[in-house]
N, C-alpha and C. Protein backbone atom coordinates (compact mmCIF):
# COMPACT_ATOMS: atom_id res chain seq x y z
N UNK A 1 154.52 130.40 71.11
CA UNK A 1 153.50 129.48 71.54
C UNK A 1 153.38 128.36 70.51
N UNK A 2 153.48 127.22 71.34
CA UNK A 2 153.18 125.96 69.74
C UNK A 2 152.37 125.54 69.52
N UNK A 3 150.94 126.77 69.49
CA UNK A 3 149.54 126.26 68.85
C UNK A 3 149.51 127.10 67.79
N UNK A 4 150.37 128.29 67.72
CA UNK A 4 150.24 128.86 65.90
C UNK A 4 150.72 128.41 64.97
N UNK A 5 151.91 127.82 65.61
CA UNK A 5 152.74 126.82 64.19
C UNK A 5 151.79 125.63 63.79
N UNK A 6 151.34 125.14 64.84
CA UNK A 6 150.55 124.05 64.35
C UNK A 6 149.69 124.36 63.78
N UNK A 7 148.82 125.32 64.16
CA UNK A 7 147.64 126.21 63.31
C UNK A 7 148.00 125.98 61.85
N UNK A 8 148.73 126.37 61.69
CA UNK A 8 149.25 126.30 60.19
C UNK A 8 149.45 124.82 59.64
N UNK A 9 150.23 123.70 60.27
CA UNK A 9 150.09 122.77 59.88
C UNK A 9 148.88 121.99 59.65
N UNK A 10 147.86 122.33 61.06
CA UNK A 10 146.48 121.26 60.80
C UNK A 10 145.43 122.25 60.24
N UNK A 11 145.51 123.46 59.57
CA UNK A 11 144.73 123.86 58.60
C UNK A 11 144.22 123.10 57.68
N UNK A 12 142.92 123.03 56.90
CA UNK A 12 142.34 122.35 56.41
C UNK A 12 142.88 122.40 55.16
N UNK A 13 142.84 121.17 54.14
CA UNK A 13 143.29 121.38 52.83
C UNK A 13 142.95 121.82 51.87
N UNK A 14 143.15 122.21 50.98
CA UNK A 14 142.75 123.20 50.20
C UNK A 14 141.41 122.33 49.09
N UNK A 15 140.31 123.00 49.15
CA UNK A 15 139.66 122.03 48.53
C UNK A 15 139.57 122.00 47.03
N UNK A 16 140.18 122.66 46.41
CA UNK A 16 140.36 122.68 44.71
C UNK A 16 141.46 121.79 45.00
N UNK A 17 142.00 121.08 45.41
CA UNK A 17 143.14 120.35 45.15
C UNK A 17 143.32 118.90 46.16
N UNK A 18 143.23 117.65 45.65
CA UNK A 18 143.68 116.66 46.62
C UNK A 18 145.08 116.40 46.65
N UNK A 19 145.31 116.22 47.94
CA UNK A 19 146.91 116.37 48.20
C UNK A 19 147.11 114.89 47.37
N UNK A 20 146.64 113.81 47.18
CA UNK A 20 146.82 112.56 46.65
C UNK A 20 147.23 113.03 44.78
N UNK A 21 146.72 114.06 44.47
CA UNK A 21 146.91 114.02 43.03
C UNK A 21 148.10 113.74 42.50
N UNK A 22 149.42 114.73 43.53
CA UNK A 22 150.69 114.51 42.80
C UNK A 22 151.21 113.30 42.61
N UNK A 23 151.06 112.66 43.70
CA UNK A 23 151.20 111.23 43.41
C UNK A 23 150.42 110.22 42.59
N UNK A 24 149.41 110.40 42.64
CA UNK A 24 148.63 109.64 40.80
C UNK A 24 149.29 109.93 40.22
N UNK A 25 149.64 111.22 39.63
CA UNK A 25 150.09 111.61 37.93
C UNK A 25 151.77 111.19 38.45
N UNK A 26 153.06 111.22 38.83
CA UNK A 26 154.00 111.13 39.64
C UNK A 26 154.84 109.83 39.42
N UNK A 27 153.29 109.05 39.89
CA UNK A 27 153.89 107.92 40.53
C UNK A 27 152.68 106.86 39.38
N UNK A 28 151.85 107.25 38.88
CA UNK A 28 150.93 106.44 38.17
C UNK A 28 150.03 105.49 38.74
N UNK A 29 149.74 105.65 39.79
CA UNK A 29 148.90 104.89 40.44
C UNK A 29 147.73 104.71 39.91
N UNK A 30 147.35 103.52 40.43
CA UNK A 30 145.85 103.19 39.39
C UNK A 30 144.83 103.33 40.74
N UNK A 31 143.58 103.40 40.05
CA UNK A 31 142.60 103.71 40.93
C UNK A 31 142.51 103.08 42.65
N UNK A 32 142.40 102.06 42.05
CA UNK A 32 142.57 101.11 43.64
C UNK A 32 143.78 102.14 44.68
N UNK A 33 145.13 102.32 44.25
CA UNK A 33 145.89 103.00 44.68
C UNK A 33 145.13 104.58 45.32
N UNK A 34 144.85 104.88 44.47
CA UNK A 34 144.54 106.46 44.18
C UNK A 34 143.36 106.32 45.50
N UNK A 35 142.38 105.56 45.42
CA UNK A 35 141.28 105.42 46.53
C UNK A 35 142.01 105.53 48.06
N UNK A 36 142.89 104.36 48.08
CA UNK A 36 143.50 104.30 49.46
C UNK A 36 144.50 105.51 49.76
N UNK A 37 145.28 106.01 49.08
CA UNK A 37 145.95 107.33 49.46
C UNK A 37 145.59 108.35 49.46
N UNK A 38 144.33 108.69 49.17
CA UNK A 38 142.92 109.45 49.12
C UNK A 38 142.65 109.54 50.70
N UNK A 39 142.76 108.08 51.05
CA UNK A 39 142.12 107.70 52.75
C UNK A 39 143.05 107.85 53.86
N UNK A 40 143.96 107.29 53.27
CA UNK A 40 145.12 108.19 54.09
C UNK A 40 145.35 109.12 54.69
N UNK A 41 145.41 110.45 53.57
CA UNK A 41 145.65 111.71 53.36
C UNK A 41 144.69 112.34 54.76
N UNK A 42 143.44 111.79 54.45
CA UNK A 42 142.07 112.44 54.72
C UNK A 42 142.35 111.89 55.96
N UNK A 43 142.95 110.36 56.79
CA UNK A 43 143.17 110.09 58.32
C UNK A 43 143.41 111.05 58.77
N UNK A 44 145.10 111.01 58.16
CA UNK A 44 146.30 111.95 58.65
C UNK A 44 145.38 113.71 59.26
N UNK A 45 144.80 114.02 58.06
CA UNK A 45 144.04 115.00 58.08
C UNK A 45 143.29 115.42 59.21
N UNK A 46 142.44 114.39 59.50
CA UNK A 46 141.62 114.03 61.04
C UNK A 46 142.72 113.66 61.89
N UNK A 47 143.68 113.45 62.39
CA UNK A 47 144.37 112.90 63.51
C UNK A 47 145.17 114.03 64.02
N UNK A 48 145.30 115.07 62.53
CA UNK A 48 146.30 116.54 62.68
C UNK A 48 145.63 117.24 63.78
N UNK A 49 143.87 117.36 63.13
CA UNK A 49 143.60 118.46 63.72
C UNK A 49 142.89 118.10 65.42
N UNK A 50 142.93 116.52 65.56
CA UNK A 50 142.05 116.78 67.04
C UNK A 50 143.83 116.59 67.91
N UNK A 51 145.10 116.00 67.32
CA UNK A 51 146.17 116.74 68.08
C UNK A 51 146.20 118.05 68.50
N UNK A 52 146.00 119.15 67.28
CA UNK A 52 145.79 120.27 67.22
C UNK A 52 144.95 120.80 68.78
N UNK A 53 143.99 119.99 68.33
CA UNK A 53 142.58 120.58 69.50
C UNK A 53 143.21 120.15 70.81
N UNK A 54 143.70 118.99 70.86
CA UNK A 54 143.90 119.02 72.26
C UNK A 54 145.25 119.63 72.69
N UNK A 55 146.12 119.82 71.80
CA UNK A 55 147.21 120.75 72.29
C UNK A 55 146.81 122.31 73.07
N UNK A 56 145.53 122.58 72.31
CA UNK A 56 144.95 124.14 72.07
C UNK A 56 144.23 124.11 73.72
N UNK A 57 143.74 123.06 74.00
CA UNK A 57 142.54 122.70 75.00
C UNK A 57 143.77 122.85 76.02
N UNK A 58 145.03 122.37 75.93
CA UNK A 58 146.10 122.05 77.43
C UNK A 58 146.85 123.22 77.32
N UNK A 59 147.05 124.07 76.35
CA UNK A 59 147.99 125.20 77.17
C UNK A 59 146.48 126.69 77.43
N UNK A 60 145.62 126.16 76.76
CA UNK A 60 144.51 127.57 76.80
C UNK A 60 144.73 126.73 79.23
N UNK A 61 144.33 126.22 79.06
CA UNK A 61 144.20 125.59 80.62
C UNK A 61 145.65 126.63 81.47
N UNK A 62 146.68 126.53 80.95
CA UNK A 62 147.86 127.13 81.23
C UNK A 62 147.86 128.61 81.57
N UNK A 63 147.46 129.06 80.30
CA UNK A 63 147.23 130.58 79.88
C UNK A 63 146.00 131.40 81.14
N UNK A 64 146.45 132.51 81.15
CA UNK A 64 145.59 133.77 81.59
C UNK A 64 144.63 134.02 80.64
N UNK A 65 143.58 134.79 80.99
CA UNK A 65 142.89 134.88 79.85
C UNK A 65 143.35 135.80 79.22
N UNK A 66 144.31 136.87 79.88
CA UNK A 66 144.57 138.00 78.56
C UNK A 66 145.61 137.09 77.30
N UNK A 67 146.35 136.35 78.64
CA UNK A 67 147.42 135.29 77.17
C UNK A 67 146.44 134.51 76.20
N UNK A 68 145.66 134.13 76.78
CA UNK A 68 144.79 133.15 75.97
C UNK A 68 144.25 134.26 74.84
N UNK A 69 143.96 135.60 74.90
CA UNK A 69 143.48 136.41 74.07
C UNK A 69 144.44 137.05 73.12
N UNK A 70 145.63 137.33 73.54
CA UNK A 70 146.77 137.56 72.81
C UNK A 70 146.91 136.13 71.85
N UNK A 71 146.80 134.95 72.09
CA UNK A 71 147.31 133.56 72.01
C UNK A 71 146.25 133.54 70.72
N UNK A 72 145.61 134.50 70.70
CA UNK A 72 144.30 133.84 69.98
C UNK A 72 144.01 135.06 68.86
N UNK A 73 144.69 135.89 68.86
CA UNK A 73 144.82 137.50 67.93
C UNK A 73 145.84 136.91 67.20
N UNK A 74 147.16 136.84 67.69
CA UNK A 74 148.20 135.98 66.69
C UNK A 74 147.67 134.81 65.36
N UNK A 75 146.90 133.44 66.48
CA UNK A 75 146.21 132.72 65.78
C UNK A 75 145.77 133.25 64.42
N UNK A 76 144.99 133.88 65.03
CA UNK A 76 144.12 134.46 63.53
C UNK A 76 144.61 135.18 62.65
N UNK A 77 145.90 136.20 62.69
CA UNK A 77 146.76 136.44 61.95
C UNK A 77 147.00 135.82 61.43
N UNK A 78 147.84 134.69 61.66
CA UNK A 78 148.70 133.53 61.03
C UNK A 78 147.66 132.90 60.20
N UNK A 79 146.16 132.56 60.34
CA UNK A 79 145.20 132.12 59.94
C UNK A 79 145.30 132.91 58.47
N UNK A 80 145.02 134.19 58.28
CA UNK A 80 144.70 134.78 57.61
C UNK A 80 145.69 134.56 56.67
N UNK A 81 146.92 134.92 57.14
CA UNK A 81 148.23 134.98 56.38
C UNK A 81 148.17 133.73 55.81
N UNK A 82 148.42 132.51 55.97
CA UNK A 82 148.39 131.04 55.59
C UNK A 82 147.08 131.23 54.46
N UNK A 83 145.89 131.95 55.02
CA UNK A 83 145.16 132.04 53.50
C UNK A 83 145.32 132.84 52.72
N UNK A 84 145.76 133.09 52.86
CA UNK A 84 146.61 134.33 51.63
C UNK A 84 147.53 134.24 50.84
N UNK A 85 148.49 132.98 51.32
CA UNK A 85 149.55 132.40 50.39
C UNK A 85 148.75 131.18 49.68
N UNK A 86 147.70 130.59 50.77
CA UNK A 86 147.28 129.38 50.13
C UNK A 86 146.53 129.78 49.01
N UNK A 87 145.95 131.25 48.78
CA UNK A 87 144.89 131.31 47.78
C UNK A 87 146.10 132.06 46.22
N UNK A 88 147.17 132.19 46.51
CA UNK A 88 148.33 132.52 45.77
C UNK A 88 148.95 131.37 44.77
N UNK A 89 148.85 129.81 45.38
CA UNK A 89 149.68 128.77 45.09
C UNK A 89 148.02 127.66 44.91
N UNK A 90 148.35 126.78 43.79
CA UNK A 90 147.27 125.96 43.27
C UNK A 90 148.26 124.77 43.03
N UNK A 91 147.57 123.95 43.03
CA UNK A 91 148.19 122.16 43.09
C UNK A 91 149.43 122.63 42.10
N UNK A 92 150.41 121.49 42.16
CA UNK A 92 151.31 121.32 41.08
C UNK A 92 151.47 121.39 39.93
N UNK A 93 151.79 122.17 39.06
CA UNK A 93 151.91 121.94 37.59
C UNK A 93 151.65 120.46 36.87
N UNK A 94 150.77 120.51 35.97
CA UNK A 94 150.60 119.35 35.49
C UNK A 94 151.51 119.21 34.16
């Protein structure tokens, strides 16, 4: 089903860490920089997850409800699992 893979992709970001950092220290960006790829990040972020939603909204429409319930036990596996590596791995080495 291609709402668990995505699950994983439009998961929220980790909040001890801005995905913009590697690129400040990286790339040396100065603040002005650092602000706008900050805003970026955070679009991209919002645009992931209401794709997400409406992918979720058009095949749940598809699905039975037992699929939709199976569809949705997996989910949360994968949920869990994805936090479990994410709470394993911390921003980049500085």
């Amino acid at each position: 089903m291609m709402s668990v893979p995505l699950s994983v992709i439009a998961a929220e970001p980790a909040k001890d860490c801005k995905k913009g950092e590697w690129l400040t220290k990286d790339l040396g960006l100065n603040a002005e920089q650092q602000t706008k790829v900050d805003a970026l990040f955070e679009q991209n972020e919002v645009k992931k997850k209401a794709l997400h939603d409406e992918l979720s909204a058009q095949i749940k429409e598809v699905l039975t409800p037992e699929q939709h319930a199976k569809m949705k036990e997996k989910h949360d596996q994968m949920k869990a699992k994805h936090a479990e590596i994410k709470g394993k791995h911390s921003c980049p080495a500085e």
